[in-house]
Structures are given as C-alpha cells and as structure tokens.
N, C-alpha and C. Protein backbone atom coordinates (compact mmCIF):
# COMPACT_ATOMS: atom_id res chain seq x y z
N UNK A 1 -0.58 -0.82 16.00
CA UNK A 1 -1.03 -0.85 14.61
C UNK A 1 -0.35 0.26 13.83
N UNK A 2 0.04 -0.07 12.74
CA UNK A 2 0.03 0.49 11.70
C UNK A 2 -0.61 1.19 10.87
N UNK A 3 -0.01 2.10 10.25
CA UNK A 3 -0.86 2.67 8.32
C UNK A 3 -1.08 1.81 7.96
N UNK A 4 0.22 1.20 7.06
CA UNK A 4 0.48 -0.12 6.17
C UNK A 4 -0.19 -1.00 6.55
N UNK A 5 -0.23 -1.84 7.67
CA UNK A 5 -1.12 -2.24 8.56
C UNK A 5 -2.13 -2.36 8.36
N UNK A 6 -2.79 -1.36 8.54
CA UNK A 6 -4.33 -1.24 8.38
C UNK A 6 -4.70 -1.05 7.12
N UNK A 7 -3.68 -0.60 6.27
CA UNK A 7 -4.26 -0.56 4.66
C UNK A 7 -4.25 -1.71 4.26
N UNK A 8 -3.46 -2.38 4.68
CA UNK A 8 -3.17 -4.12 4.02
C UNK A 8 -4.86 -4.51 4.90
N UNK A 9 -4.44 -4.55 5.54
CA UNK A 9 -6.18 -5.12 6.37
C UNK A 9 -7.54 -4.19 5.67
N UNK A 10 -7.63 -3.04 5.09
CA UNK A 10 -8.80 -2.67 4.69
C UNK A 10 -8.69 -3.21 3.36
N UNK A 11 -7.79 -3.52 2.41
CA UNK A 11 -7.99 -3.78 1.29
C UNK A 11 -8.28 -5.22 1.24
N UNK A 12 -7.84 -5.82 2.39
CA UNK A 12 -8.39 -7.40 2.16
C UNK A 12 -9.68 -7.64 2.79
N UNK A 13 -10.61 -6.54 3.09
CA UNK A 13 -11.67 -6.27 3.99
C UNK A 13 -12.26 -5.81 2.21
N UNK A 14 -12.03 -5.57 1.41
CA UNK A 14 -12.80 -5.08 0.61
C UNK A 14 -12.40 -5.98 -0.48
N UNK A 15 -11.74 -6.71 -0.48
CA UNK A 15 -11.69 -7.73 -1.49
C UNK A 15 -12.40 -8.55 -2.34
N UNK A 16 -13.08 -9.04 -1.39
CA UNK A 16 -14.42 -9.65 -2.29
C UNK A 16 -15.45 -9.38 -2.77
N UNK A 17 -15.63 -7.84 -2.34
CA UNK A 17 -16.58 -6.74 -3.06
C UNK A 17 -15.66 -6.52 -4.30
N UNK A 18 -14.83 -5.83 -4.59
CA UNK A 18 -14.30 -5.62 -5.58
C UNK A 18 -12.91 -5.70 -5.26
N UNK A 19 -12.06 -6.03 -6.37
CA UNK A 19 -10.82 -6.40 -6.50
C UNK A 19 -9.95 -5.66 -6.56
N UNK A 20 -8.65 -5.31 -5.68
CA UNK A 20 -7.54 -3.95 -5.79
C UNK A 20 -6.42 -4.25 -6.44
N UNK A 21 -6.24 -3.94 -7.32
CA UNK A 21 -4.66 -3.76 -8.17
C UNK A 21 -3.66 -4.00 -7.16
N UNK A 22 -2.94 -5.16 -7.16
CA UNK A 22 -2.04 -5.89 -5.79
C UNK A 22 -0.57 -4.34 -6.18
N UNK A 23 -0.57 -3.89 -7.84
CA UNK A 23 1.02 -3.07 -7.74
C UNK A 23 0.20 -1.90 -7.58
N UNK A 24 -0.50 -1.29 -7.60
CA UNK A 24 -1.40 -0.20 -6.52
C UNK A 24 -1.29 -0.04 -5.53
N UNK A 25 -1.79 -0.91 -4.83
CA UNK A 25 -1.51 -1.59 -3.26
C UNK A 25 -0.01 -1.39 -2.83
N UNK A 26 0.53 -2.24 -3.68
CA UNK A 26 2.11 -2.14 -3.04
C UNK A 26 2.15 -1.20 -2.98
N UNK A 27 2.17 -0.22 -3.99
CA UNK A 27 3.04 1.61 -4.06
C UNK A 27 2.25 2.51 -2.83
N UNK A 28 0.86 1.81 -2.53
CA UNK A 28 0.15 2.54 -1.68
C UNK A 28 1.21 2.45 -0.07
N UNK A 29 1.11 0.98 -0.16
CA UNK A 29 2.07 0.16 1.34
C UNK A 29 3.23 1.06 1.46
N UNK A 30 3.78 1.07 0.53
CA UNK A 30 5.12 1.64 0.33
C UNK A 30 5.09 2.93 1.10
N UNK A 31 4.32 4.15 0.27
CA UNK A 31 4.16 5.08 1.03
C UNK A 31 4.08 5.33 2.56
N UNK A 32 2.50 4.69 2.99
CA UNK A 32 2.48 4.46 4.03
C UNK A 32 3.71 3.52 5.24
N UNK A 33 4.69 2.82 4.55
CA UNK A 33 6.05 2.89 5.61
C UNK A 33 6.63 3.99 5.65
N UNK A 34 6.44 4.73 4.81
CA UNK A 34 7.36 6.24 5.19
C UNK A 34 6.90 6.85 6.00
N UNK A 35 5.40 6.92 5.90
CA UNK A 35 5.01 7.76 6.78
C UNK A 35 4.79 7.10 8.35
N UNK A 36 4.98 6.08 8.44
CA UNK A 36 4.77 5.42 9.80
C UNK A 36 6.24 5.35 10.11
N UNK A 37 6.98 5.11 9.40
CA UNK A 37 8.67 4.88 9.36
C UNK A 37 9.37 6.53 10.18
N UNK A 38 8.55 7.55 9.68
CA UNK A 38 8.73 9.36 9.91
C UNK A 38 8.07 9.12 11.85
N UNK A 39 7.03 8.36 11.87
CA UNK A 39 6.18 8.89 13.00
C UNK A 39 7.31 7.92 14.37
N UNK A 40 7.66 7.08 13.73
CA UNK A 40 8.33 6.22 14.60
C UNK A 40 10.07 7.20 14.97
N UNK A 41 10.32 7.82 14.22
CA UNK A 41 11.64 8.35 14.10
C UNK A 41 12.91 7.38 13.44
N UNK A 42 12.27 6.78 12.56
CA UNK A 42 13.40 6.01 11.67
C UNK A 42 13.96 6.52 10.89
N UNK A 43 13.00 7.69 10.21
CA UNK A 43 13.41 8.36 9.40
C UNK A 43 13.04 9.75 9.39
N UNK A 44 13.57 10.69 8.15
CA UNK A 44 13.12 12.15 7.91
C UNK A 44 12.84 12.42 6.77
N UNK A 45 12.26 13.32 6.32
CA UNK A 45 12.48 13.63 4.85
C UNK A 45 12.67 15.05 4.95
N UNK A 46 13.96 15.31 3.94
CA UNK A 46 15.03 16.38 3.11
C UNK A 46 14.43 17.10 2.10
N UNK A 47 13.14 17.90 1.92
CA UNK A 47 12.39 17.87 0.66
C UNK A 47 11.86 16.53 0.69
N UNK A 48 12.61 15.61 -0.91
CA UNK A 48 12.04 14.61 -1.27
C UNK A 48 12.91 13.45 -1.03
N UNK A 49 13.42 13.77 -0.17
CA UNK A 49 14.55 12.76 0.07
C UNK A 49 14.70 11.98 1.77
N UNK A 50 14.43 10.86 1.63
CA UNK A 50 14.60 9.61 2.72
C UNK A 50 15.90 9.71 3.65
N UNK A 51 16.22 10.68 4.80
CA UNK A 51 17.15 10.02 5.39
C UNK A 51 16.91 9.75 6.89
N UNK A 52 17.96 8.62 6.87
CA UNK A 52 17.65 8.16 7.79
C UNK A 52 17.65 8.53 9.41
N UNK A 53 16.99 8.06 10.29
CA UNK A 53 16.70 8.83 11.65
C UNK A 53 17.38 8.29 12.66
N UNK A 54 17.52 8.51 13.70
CA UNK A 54 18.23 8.12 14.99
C UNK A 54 16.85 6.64 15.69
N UNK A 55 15.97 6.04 15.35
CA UNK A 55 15.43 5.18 15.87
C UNK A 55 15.41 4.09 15.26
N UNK A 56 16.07 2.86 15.53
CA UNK A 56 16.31 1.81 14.55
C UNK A 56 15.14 0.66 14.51
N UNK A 57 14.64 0.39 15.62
CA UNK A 57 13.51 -0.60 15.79
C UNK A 57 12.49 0.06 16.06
N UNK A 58 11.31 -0.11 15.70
CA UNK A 58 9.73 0.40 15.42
C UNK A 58 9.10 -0.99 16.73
N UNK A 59 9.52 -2.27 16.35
CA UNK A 59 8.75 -3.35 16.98
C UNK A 59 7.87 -3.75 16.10
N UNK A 60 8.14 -3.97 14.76
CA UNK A 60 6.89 -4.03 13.88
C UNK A 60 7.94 -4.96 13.08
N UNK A 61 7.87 -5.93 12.20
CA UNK A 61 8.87 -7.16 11.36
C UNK A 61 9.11 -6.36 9.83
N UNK A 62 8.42 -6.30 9.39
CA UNK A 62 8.11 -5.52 8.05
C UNK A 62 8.32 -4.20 8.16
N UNK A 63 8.48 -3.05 8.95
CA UNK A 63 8.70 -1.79 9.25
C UNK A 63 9.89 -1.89 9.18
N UNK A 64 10.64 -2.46 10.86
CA UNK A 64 11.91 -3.21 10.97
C UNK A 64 12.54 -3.47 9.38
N UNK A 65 12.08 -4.51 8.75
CA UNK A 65 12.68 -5.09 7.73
C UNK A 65 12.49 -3.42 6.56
N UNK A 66 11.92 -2.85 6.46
CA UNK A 66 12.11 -1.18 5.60
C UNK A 66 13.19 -0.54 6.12
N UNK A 67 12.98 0.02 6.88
CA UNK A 67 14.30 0.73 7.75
C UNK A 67 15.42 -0.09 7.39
N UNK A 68 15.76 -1.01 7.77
CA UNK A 68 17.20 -1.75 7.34
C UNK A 68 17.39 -1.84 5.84
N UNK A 69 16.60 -1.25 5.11
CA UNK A 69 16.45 -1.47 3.80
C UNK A 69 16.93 0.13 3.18
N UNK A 70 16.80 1.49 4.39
CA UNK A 70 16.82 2.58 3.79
C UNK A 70 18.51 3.04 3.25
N UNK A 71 18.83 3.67 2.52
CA UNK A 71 20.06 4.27 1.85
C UNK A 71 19.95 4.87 3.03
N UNK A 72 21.77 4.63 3.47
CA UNK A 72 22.45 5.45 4.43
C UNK A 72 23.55 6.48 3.85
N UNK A 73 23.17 6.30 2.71
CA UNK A 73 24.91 7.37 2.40
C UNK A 73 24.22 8.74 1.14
N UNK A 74 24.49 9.49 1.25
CA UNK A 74 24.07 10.96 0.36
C UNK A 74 24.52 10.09 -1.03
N UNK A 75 23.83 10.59 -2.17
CA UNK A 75 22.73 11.28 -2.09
C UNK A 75 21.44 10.31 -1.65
N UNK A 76 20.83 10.72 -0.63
CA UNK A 76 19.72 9.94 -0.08
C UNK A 76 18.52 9.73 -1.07
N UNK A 77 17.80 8.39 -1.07
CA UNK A 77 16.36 8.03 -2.26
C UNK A 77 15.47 9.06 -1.92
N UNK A 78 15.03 9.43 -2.98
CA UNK A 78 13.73 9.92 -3.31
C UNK A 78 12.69 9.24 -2.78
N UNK A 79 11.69 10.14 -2.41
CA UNK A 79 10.02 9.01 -1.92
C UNK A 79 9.94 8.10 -3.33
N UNK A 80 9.51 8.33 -4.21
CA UNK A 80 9.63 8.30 -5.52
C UNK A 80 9.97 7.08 -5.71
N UNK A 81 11.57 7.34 -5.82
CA UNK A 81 12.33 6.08 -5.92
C UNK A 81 11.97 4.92 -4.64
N UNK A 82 12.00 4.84 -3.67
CA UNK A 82 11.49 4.36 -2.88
C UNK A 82 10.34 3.30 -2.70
N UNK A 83 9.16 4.36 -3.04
CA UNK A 83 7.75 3.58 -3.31
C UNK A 83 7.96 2.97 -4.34
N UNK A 84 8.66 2.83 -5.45
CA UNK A 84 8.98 1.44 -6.94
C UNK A 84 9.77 0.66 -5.86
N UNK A 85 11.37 0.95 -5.31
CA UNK A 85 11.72 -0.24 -4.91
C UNK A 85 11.01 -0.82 -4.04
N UNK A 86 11.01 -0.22 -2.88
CA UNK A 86 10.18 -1.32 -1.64
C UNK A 86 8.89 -1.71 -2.24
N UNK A 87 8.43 -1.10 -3.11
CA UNK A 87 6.74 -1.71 -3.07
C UNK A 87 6.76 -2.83 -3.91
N UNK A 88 7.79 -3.10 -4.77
CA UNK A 88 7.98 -4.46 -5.03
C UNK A 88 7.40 -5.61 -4.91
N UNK A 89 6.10 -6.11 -5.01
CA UNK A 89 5.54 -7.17 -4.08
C UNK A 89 5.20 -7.18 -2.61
N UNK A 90 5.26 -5.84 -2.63
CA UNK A 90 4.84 -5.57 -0.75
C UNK A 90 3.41 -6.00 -0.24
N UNK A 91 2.55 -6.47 -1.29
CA UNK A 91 1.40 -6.41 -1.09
C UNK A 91 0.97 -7.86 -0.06
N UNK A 92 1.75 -8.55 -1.22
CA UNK A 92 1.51 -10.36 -0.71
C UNK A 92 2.74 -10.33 0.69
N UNK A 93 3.50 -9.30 0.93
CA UNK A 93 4.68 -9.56 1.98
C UNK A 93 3.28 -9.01 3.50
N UNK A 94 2.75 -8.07 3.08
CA UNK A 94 1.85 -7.96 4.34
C UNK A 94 0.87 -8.96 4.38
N UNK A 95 0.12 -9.41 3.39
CA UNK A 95 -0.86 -10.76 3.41
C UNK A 95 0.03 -11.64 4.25
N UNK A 96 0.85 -12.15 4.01
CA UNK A 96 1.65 -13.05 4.75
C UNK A 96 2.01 -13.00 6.11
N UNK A 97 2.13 -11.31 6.26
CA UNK A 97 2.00 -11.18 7.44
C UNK A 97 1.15 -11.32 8.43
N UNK A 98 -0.02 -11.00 8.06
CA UNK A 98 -1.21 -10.91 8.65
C UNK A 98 -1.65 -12.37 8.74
N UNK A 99 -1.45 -13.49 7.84
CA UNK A 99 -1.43 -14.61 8.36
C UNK A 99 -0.31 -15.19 9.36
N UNK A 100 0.56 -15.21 9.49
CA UNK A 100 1.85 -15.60 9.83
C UNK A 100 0.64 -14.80 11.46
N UNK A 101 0.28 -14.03 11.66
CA UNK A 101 -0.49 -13.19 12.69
C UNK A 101 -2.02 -14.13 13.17
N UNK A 102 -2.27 -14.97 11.97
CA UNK A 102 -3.58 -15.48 12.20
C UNK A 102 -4.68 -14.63 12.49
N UNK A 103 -4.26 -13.50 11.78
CA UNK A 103 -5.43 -12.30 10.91
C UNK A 103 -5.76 -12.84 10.21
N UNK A 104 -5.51 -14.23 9.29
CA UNK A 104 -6.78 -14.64 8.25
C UNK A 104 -6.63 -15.75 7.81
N UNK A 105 -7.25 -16.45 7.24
CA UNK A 105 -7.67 -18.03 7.32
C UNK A 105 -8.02 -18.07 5.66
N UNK A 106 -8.13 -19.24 5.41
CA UNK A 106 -8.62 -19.43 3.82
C UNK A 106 -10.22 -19.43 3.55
N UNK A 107 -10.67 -18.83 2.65
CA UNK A 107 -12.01 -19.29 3.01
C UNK A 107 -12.85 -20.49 1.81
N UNK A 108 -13.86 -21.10 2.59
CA UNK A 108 -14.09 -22.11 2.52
C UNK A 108 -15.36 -22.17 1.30
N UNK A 109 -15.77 -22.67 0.30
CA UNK A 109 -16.66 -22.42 -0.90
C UNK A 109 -17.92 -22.86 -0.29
N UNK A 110 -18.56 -22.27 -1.10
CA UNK A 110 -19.99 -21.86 -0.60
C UNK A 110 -21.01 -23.25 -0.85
N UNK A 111 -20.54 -23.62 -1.93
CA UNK A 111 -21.31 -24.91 -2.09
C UNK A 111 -21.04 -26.01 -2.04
N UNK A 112 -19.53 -26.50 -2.07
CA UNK A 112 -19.09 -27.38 -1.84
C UNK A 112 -17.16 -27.11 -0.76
N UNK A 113 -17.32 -27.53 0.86
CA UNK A 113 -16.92 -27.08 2.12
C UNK A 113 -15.66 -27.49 1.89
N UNK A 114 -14.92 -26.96 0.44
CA UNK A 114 -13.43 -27.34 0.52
C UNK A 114 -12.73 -25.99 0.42
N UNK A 115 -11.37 -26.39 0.99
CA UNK A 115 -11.23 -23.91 0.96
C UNK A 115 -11.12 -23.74 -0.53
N UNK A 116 -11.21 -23.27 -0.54
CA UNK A 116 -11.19 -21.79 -2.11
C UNK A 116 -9.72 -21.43 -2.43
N UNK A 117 -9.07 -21.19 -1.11
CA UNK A 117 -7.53 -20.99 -1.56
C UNK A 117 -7.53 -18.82 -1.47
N UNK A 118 -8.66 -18.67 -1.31
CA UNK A 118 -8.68 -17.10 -1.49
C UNK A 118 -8.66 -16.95 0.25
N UNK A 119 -7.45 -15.77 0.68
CA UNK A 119 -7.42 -15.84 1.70
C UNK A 119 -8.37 -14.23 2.40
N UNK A 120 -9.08 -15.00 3.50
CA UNK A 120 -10.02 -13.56 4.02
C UNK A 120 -9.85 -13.40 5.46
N UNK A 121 -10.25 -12.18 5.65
CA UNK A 121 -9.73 -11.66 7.37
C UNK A 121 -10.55 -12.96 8.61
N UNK A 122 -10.03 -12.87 9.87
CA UNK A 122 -10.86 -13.14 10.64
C UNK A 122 -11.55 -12.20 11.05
N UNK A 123 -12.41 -12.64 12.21
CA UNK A 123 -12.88 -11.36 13.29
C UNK A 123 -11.73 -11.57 14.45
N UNK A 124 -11.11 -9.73 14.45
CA UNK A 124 -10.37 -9.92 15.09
C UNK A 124 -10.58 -7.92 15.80
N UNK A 125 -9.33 -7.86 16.76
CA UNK A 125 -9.75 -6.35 17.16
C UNK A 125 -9.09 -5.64 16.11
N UNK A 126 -7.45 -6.05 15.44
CA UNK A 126 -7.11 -5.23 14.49
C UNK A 126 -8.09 -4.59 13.55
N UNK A 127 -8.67 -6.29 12.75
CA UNK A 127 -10.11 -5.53 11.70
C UNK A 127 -10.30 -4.50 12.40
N UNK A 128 -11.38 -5.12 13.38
CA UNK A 128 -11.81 -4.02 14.04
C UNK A 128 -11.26 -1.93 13.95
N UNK A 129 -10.10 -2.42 14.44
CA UNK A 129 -9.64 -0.83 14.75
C UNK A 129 -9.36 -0.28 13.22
N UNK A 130 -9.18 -1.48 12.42
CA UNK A 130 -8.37 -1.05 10.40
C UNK A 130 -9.97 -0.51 10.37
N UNK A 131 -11.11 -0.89 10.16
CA UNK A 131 -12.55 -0.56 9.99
C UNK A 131 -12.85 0.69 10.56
N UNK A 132 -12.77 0.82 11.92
CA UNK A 132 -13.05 1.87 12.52
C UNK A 132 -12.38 3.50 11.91
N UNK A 133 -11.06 2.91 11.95
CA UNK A 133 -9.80 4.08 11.08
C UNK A 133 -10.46 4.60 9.82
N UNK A 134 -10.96 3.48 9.01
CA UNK A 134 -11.62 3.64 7.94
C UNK A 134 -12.84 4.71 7.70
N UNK A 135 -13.52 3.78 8.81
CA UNK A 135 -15.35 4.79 8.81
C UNK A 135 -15.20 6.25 9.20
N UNK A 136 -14.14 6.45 10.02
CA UNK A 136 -13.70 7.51 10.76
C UNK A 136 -13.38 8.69 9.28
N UNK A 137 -12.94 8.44 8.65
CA UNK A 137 -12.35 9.16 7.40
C UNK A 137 -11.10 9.84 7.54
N UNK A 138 -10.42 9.33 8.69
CA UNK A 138 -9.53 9.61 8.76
C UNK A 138 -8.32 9.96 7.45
N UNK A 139 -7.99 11.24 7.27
CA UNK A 139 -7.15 11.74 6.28
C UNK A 139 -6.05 11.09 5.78
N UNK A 140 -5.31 10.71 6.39
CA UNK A 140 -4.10 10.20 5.47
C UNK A 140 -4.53 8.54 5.42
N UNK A 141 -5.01 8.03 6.20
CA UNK A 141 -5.40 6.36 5.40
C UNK A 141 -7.01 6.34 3.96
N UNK A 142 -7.23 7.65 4.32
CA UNK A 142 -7.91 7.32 3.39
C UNK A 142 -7.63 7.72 1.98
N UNK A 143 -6.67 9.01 2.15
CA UNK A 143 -6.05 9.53 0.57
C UNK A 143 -5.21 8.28 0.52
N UNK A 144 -4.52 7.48 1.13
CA UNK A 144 -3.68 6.20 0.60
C UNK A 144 -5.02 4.65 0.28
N UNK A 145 -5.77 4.61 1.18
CA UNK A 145 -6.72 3.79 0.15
C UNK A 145 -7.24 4.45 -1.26
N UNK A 146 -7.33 6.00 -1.34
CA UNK A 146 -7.72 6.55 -2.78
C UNK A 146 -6.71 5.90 -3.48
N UNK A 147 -5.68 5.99 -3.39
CA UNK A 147 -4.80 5.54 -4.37
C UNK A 147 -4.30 4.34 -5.00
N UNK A 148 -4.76 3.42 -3.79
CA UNK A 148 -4.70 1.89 -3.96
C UNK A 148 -6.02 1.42 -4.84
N UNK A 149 -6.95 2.43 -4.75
CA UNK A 149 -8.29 2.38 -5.56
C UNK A 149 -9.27 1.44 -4.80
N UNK A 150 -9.07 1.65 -3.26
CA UNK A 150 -10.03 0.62 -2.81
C UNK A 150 -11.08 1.83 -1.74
N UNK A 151 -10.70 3.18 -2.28
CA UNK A 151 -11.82 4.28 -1.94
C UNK A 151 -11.95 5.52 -2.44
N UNK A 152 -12.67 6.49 -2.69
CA UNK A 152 -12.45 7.58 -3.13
C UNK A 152 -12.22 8.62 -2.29
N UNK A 153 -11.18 9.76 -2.24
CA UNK A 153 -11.16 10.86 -1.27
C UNK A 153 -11.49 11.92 -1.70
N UNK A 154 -12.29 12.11 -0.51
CA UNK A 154 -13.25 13.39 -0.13
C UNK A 154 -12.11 14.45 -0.94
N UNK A 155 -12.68 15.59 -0.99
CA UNK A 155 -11.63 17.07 -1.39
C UNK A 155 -11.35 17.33 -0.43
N UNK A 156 -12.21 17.22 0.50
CA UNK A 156 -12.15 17.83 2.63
C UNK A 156 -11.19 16.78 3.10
N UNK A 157 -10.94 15.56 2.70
CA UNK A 157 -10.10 15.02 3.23
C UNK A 157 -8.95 15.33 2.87
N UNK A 158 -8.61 15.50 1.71
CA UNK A 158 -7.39 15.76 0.90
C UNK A 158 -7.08 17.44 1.54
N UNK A 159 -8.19 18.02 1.60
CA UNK A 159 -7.27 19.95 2.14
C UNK A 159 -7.37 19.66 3.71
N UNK A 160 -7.50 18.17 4.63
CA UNK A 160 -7.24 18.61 5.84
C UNK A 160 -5.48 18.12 6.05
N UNK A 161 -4.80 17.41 4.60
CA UNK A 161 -3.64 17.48 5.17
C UNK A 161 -3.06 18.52 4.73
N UNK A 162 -2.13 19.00 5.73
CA UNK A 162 -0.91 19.98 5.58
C UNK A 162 0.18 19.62 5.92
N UNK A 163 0.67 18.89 6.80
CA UNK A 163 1.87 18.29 6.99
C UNK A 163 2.85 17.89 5.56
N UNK A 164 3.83 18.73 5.80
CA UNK A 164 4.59 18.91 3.92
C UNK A 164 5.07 17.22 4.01
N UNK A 165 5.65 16.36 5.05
CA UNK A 165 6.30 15.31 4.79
C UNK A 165 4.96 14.49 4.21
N UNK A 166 3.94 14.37 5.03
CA UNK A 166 2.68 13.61 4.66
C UNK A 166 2.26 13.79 2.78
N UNK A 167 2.30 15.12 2.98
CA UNK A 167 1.59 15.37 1.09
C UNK A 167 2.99 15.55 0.40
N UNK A 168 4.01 15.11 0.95
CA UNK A 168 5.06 14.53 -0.10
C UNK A 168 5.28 13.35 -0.42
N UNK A 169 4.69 12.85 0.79
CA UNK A 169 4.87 11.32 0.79
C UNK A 169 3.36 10.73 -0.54
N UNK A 170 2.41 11.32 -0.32
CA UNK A 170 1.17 11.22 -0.56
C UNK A 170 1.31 11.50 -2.37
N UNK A 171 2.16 13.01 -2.70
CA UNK A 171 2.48 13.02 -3.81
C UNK A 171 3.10 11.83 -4.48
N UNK A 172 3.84 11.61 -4.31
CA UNK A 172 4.77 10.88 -4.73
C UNK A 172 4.52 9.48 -4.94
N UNK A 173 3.21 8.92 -4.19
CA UNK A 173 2.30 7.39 -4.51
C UNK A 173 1.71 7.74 -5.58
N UNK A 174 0.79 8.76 -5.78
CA UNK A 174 0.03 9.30 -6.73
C UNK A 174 0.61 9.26 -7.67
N UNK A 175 1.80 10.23 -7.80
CA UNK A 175 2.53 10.08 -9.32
C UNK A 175 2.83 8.41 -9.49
N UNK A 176 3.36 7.99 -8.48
CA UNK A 176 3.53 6.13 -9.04
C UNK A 176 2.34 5.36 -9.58
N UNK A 177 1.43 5.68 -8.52
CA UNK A 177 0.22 4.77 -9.19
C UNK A 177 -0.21 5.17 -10.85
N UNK A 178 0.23 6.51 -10.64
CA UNK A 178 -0.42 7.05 -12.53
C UNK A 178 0.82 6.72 -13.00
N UNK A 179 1.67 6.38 -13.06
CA UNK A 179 2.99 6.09 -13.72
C UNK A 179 2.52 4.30 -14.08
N UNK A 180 2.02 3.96 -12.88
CA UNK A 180 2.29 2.43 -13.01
C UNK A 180 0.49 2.22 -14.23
N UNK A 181 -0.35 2.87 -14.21
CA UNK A 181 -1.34 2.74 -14.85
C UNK A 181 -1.32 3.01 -16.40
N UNK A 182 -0.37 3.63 -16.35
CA UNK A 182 -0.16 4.77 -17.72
C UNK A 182 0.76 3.18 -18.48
N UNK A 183 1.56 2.61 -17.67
CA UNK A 183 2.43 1.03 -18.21
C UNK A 183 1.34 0.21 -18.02
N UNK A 184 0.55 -0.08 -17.44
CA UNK A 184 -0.67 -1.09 -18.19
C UNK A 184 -1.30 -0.61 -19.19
N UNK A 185 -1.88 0.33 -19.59
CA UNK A 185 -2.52 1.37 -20.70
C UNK A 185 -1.91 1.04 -22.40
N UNK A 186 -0.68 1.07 -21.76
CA UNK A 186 0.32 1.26 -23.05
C UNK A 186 0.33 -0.58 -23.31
N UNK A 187 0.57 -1.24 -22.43
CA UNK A 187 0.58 -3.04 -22.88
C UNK A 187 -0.27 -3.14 -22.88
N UNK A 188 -1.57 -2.74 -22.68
CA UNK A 188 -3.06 -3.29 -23.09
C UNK A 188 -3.43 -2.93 -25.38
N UNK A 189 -2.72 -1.58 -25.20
CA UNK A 189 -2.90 -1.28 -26.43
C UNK A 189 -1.58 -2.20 -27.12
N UNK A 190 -0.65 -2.19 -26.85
CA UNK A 190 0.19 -3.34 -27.77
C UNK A 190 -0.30 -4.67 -27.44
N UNK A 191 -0.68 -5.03 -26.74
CA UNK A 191 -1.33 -6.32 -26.53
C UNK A 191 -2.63 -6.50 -27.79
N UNK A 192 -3.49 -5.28 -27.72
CA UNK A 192 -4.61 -5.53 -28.76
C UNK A 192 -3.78 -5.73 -30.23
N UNK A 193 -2.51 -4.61 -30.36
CA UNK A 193 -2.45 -4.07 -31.78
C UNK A 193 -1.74 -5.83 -32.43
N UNK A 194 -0.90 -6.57 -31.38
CA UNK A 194 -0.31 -7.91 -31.55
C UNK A 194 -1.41 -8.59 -31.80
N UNK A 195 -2.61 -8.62 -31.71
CA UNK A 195 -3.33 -9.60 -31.22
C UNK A 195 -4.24 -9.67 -33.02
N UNK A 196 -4.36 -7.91 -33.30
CA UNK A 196 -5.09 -7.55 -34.28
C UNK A 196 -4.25 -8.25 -35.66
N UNK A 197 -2.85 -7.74 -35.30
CA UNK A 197 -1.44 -8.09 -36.26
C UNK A 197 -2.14 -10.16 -36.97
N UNK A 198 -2.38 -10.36 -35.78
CA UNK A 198 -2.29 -12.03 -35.72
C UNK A 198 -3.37 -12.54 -36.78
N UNK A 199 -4.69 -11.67 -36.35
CA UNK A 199 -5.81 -12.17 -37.04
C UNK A 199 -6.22 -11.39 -38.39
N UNK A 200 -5.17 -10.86 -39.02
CA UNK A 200 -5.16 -10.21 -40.18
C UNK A 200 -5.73 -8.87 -40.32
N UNK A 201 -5.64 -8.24 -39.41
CA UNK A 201 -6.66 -7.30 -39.53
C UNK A 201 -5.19 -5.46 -40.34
C-alpha cells in the first residue's frame, strides 16, 4: 500500500458523508507520489527540486507510471510545479484504479435496485488498513487528507513532522490547494458580477 493509495481510498470512504474537491484531491495525490516516490528511492529532493533516483520500478502502475513521468535533465521540477502537472486529473486516474483492483463496485439506489452510477468502496483489507492509517492519526496522511479537505489536522500532528523532504513536499500542496481555491474564488465572483451584468442590475 500506498500514501496516494490510501488517500484515494479514504476520500472515497468519506464521500458520501461529504463531498471532496476531486482538483484538491488531485494536488493532494500528487504530493503524496513524491513522497512515496522518495520512500521507494525513485526519487530525491534538491531543496525544492525533483530529481530523479537510482530505483526505477516501485511495483505499483500509477507510481511506475509518475516516475517515468519525472524530468531527467537540470534544471530539475519544482514540488510545486509538479503537484499542477501530475495532479492533473489524478483523482479519477486512482478511482480507476482501485476499480480496475475491484476495490469498488457501483452502488445500487436505495429505493429503486438500479446502480446509481456513484462508485463506492468494497469491504476489503486495503479499506481496512486506508481506515486504520486514518484512525491511527498518523502524520503525514493526515496533513495530506487536511488538504484535500476530507480532515482537519491536529497542530500535534502537523509539529510531529520534521523530515525537511516531507514538509516540503507538504508545503508545496498547501500553497497549490490555496492557489487552486483562490481561482475558484475569483470565477465565482466573475461568474456573479456576469450574471448581475445580465439581469440589469
């Protein structure tokens, strides 16, 4: 198992309680391949900069498929830069995965037994261990669910990391997710001011 992994699996574990921003998510995913991408030895980080490591296969399809994706030539990507490109739709690329895994099934409407089309976990041991990781409060999956907005982190969780690659990696979602919020913010208000334009106001 995975970070990414298990974040993709806790956020679809919390889905139908409340709903997670899928380009949240991505930038969250994103992160978390770096940091699983670092633990595997695919990669390093230079300061803020991605290069690449002496381990080419993880054994993971989507990890695999990052790594072959990283800049090999100086000047090496930024986390930064990074978490915008790869997170790209990363969100629905792990859903897919996790089915393609038969981690999850469609589920079926409550009142009338045709599927819904909304896809939800099985019972499986992954859940299982993504849940457990979860309850545990474990530090770095849970400052990356803070950010995906599908939990809030403790302050105690946030001062038990020290690892500089981890809270660079960790920085650097954070600034995206407020980057990427701050561009809905701004089209919500031109969206009203068009809308106001229309009806004479």
């Amino acid at each position: 198992m995975t970070t990414a992994r298990d974040l993709s699996i806790v956020a679809l574990d919390v889905a139908s309680d409340r709903p997670v921003e899928q380009g949240d998510l991505s930038l969250a995913l994103a992160g978390a391949e770096v940091l699983d991408l670092i633990a595997a030895g695919a990669l390093t980080l230079d300061g803020d900069r991605i290069a690449p490591g002496t381990q080419s296969s993880t054994g993971d399809r989507l990890l695999d498929e990052a790594a072959a994706s990283l800049v090999r030539q100086e000047p090496f990507e930024s986390v930064e830069d990074w978490v915008w490109r790869r997170g790209r739709g990363l969100s629905s690329a792990y859903v897919a995965d996790l089915e393609r895994d038969g981690l999850t099934a469609r589920a079926r409407g409550r009142v009338i037994p045709l599927w819904t089309g909304q896809t939800v976990l099985v019972d499986s041991p992954d859940r299982h261990r993504a849940g457990e990781r979860r309850a545990s409060g474990e530090p770095v999956l849970a400052a990356l669910a803070a950010a995906a907005g599908i939990d809030d982190a403790a302050a105690e969780d946030r001062q038990e990391l020290t690892d500089d690659a981890v809270t660079t990696v960790l920085a650097a979602v954070g600034d995206a997710v407020m980057e990427l919020e701050a561009v809905r913010q701004r089209k919500s208000i031109e969206d009203a001011a068009f809308d106001n334009v229309w009806r004479g106001f």
